[in-house]
C-alpha atoms as a PDB file:
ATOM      1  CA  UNK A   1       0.000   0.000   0.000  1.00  0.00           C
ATOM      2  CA  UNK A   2       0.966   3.598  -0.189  1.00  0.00           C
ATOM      3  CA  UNK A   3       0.494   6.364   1.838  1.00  0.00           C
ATOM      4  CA  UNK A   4       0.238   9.895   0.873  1.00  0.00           C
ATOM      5  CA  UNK A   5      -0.655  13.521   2.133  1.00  0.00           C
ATOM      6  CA  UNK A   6      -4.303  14.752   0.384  1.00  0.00           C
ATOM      7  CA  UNK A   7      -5.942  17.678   0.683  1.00  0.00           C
ATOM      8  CA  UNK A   8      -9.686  18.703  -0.581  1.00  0.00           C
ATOM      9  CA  UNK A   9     -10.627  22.396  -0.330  1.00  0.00           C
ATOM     10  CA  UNK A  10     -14.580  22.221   0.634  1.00  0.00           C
ATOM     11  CA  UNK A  11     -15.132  25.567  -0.985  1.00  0.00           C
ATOM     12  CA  UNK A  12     -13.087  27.910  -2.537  1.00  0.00           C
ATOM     13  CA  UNK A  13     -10.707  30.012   0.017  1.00  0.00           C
ATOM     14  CA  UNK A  14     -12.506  27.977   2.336  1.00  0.00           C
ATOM     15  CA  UNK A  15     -11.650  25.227   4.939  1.00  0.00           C
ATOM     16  CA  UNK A  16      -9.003  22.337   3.613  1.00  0.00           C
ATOM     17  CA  UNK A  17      -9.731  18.659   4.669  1.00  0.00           C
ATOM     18  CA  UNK A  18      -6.994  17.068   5.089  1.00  0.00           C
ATOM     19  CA  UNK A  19      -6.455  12.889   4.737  1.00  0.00           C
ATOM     20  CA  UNK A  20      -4.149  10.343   4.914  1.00  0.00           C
ATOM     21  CA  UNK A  21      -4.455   8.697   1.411  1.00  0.00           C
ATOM     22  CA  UNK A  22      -3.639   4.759   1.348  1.00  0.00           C
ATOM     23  CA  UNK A  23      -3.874   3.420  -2.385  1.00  0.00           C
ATOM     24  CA  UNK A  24      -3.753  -0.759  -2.550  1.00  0.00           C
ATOM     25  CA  UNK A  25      -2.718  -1.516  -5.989  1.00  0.00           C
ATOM     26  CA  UNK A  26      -3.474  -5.198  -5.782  1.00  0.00           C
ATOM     27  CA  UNK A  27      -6.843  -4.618  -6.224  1.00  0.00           C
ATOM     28  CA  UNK A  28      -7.220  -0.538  -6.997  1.00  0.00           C
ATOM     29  CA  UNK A  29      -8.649   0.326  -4.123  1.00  0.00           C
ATOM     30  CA  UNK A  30      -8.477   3.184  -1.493  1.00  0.00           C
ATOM     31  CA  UNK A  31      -8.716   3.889   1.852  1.00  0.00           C
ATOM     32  CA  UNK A  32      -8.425   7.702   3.654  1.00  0.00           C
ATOM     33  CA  UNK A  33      -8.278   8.767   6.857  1.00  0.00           C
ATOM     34  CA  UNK A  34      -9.114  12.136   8.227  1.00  0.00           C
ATOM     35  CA  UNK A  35      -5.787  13.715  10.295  1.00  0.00           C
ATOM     36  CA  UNK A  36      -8.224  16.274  12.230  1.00  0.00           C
ATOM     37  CA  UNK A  37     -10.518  14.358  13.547  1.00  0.00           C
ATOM     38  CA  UNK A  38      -8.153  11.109  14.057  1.00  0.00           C
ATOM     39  CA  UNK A  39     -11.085   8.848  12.276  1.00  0.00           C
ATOM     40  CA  UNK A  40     -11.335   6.799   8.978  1.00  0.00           C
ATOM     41  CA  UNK A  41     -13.178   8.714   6.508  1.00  0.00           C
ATOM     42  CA  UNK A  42     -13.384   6.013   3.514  1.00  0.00           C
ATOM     43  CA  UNK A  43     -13.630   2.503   4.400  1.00  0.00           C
ATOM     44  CA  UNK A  44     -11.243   0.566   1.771  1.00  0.00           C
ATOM     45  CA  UNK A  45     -13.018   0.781  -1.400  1.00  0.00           C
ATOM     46  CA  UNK A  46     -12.847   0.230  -5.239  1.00  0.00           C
ATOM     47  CA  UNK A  47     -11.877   3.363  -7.380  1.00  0.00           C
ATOM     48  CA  UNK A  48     -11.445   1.961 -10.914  1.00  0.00           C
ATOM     49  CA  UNK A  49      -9.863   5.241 -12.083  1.00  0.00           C
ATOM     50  CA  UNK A  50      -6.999   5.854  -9.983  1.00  0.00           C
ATOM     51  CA  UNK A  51      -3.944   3.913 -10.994  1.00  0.00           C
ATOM     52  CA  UNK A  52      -0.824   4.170  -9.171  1.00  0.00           C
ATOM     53  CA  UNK A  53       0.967   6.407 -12.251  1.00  0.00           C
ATOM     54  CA  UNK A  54      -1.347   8.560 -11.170  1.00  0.00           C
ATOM     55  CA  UNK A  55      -0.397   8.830  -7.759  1.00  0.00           C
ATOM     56  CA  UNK A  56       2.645  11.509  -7.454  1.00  0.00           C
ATOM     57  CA  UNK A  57       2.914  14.724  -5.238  1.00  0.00           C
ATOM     58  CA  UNK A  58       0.796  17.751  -7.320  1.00  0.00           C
ATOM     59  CA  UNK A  59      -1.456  15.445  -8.882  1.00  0.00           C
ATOM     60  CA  UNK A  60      -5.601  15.748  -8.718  1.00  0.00           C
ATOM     61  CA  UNK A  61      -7.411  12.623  -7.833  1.00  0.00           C
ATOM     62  CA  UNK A  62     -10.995  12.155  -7.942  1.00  0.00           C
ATOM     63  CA  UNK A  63     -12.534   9.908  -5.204  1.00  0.00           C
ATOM     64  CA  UNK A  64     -16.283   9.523  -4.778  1.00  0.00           C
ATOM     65  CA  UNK A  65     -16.934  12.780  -6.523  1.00  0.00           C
ATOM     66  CA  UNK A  66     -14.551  14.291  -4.502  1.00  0.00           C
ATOM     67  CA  UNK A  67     -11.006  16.200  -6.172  1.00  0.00           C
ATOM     68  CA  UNK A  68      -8.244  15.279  -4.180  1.00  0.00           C
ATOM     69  CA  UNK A  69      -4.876  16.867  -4.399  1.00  0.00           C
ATOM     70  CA  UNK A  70      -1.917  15.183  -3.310  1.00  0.00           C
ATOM     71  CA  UNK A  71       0.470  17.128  -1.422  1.00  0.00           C
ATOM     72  CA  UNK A  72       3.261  14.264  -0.163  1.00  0.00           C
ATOM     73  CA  UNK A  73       4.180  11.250   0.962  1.00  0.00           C
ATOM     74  CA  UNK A  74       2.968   9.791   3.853  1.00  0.00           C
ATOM     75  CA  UNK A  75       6.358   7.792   4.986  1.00  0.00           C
ATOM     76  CA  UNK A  76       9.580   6.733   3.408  1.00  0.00           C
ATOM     77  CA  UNK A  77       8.835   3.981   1.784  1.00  0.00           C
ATOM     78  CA  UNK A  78       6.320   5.734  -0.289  1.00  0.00           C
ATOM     79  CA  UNK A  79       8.377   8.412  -1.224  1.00  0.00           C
ATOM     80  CA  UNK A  80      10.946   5.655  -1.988  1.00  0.00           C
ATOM     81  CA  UNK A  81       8.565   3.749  -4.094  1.00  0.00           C
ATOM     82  CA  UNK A  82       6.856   6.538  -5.864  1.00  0.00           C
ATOM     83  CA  UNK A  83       9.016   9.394  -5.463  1.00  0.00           C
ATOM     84  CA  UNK A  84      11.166   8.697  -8.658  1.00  0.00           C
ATOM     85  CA  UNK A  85       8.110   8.257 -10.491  1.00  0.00           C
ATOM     86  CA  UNK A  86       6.644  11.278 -12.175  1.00  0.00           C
ATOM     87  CA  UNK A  87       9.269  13.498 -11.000  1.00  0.00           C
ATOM     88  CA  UNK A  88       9.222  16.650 -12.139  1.00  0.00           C
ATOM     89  CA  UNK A  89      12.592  19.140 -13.044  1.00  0.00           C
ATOM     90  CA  UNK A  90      12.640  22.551 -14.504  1.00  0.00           C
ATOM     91  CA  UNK A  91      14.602  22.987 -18.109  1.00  0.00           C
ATOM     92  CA  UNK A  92      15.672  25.965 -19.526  1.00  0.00           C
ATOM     93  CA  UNK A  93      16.760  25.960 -23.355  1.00  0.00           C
ATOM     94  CA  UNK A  94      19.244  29.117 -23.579  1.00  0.00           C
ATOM     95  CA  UNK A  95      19.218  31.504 -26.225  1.00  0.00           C
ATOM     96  CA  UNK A  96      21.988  29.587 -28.181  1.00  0.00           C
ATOM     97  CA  UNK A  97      20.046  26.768 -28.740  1.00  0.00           C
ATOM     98  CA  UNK A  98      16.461  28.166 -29.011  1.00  0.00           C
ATOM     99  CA  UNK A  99      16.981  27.624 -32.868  1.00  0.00           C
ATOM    100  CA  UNK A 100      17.798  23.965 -32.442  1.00  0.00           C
ATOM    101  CA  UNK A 101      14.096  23.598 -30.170  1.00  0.00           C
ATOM    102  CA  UNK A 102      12.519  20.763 -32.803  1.00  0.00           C
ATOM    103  CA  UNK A 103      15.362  18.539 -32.293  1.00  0.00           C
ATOM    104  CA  UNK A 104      15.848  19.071 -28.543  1.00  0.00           C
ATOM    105  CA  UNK A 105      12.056  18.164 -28.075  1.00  0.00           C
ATOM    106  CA  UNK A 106      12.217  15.056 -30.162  1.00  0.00           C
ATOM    107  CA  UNK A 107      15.062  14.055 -27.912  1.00  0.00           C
ATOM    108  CA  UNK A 108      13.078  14.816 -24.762  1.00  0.00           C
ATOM    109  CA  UNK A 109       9.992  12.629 -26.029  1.00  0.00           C
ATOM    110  CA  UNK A 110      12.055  10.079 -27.014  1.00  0.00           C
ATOM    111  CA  UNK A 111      12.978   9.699 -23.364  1.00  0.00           C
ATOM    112  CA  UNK A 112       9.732   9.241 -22.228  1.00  0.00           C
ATOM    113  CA  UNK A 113       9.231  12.556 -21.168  1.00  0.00           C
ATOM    114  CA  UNK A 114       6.269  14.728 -20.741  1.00  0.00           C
ATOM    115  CA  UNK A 115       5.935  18.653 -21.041  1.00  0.00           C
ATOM    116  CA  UNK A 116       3.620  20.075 -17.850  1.00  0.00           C
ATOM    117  CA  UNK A 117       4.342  23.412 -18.833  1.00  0.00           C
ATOM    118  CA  UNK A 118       6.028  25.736 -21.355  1.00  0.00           C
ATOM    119  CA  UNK A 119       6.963  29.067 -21.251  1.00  0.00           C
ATOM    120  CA  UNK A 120       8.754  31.306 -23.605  1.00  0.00           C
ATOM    121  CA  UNK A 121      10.640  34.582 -22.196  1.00  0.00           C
ATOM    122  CA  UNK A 122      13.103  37.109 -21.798  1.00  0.00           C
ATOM    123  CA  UNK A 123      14.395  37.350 -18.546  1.00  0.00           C
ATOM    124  CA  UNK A 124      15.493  40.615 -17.201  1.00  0.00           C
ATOM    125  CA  UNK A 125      18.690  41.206 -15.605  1.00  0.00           C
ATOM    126  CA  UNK A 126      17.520  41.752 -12.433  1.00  0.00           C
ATOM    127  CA  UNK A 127      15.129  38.366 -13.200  1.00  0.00           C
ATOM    128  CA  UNK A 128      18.580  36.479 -14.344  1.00  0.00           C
ATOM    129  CA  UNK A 129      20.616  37.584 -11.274  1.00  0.00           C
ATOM    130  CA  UNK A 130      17.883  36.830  -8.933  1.00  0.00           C
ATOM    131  CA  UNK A 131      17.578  33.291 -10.651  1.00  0.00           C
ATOM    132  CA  UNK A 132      21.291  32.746 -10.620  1.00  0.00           C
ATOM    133  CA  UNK A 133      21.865  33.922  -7.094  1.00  0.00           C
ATOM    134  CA  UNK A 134      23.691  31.185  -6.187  1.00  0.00           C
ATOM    135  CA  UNK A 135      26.356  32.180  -8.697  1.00  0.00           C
ATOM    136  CA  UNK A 136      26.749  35.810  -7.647  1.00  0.00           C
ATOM    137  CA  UNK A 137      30.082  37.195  -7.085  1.00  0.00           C
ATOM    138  CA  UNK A 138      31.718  33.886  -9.088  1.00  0.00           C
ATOM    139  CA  UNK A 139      34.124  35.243 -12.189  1.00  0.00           C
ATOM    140  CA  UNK A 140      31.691  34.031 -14.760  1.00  0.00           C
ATOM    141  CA  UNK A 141      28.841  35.481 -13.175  1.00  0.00           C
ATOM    142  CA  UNK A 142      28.626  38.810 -15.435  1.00  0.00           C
ATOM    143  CA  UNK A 143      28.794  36.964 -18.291  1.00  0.00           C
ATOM    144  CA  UNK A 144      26.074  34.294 -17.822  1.00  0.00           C
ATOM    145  CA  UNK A 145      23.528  37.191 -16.991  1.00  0.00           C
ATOM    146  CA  UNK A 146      24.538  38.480 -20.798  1.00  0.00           C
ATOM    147  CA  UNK A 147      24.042  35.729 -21.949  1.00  0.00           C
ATOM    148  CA  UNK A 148      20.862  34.598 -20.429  1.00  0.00           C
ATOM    149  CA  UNK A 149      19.628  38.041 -21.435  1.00  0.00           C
ATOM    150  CA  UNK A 150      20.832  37.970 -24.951  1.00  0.00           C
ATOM    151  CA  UNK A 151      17.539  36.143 -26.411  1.00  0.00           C
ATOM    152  CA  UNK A 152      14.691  34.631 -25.283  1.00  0.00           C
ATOM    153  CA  UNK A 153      14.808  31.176 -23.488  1.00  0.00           C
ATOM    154  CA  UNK A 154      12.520  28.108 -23.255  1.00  0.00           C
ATOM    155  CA  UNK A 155      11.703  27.089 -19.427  1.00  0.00           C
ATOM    156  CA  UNK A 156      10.119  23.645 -19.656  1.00  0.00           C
ATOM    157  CA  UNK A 157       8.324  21.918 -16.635  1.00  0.00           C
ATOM    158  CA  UNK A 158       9.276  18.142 -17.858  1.00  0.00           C
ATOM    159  CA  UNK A 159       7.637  15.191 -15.894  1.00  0.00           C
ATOM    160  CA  UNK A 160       8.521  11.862 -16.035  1.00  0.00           C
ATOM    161  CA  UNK A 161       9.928   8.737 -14.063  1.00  0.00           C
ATOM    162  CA  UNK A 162      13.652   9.661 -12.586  1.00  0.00           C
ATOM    163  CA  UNK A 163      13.251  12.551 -14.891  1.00  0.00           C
ATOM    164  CA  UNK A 164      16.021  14.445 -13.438  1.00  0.00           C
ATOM    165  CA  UNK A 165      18.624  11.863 -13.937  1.00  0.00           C
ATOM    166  CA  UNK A 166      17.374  11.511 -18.061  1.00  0.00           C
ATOM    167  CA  UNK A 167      17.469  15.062 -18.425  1.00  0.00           C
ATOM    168  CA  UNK A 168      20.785  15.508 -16.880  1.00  0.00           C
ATOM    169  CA  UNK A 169      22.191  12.456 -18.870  1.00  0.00           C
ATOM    170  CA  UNK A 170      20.473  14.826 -21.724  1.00  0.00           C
ATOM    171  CA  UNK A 171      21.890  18.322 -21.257  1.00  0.00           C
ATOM    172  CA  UNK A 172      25.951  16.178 -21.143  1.00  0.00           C
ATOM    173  CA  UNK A 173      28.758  18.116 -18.721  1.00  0.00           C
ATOM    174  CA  UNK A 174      28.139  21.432 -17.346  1.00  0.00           C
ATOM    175  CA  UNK A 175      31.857  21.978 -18.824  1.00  0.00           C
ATOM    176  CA  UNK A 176      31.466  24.060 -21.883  1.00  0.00           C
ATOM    177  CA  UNK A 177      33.955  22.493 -24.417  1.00  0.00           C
ATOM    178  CA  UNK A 178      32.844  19.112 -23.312  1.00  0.00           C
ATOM    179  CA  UNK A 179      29.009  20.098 -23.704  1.00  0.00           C
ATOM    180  CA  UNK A 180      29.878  20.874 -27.487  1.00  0.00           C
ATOM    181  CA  UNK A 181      31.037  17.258 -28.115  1.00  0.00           C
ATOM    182  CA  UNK A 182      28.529  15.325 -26.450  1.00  0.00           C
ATOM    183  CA  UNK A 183      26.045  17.720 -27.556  1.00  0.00           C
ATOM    184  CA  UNK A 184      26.570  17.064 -30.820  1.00  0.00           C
ATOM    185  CA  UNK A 185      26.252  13.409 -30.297  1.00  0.00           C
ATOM    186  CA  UNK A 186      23.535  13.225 -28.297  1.00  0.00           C
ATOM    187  CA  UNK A 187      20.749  15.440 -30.033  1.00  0.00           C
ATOM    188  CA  UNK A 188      22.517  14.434 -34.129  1.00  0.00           C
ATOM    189  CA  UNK A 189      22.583  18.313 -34.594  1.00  0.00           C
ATOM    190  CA  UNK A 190      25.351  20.348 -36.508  1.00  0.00           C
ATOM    191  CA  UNK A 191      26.502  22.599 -33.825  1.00  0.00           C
ATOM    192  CA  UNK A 192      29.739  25.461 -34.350  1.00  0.00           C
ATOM    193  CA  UNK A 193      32.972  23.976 -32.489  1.00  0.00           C
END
């Protein structure tokens, strides 16, 4: 069985029930418990449309009617089990390679991978600094807020199972002239050298 944090609002901006959500995948069926009042609140029961690939932290449910959201795992071994599955990473296609978008989505299907969301934009500086705080004060910092300004970018809200490890496989090296090598490789795409 697994266990996992759910919340249903009653009403908009109103009260939020919240459960303890137990999913049996033997046989499909669920079982909740209410965390206020310290009572079950559905006895185990069949719900033909919830399937555990469903069953990942952000997702809606619906249960008797009811629209469920899942906000977390209820112990370890759920978050062990499940956690890799429908993972979801942030991926930002930089100005440089905004032209070579057809072929960097193929890739990203190819893997398995699903698009949640996808934004195009141009960041500010004061957007790119804030985003790259982490950097700040680094000798290369200057120049990576140029260049993050210097077109628009893709940010891409990819879901998948152990999606962060695929898409990190995917992007290669963080090391620039090694990035050009494998890049070429990996996505078949005539790149400058």
């Amino acid at each position: 069985s697994s266990g996992i944090n759910a919340e249903w609002p009653l009403r908009p901006g109103e009260l939020v029930r919240r459960y303890q959500f137990m999913f049996y995948p033997v046989d499909n069926t669920v079982e909740m418990f209410d965390v206020k009042n310290r009572r079950l609140f559905l006895k185990r029961s069949a719900v033909p449309n919830i399937t555990e690939d469903k069953l990942y932290v952000g997702s809606v449910v619906n249960v008797n009617s009811r629209q469920l959201t899942l906000t977390g795992y209820g112990d370890s071994f759920t978050e062990t089990t499940l956690g890799k599955r429908n993972e979801k990473t942030l991926a930002i296609i930089k100005p440089d390679a905004v032209a070579k978008l057809g072929p960097i989505l193929e890739r990203i299907c190819r893997e398995g991978i699903k698009f949640c969301n996808a934004k195009m934009v141009n960041l500010t500086k004061l957007n790119a600094a804030a985003f790259y705080a982490e950097h700040a004060g680094k000798h290369f910092f200057d120049e990576l807020i140029e260049f993050i300004v210097s077109g628009p970018i893709i940010v891409l809200e990819l879901m998948g199972d152990n999606v962060i490890s695929i898409w990190r496989d995917i992007i290669g090296p963080t090391n620039a002239s090694e990035k050009r090598k494998k890049y070429r490789l990996r996505l078949c795409v005539d790149t400058p050298a």
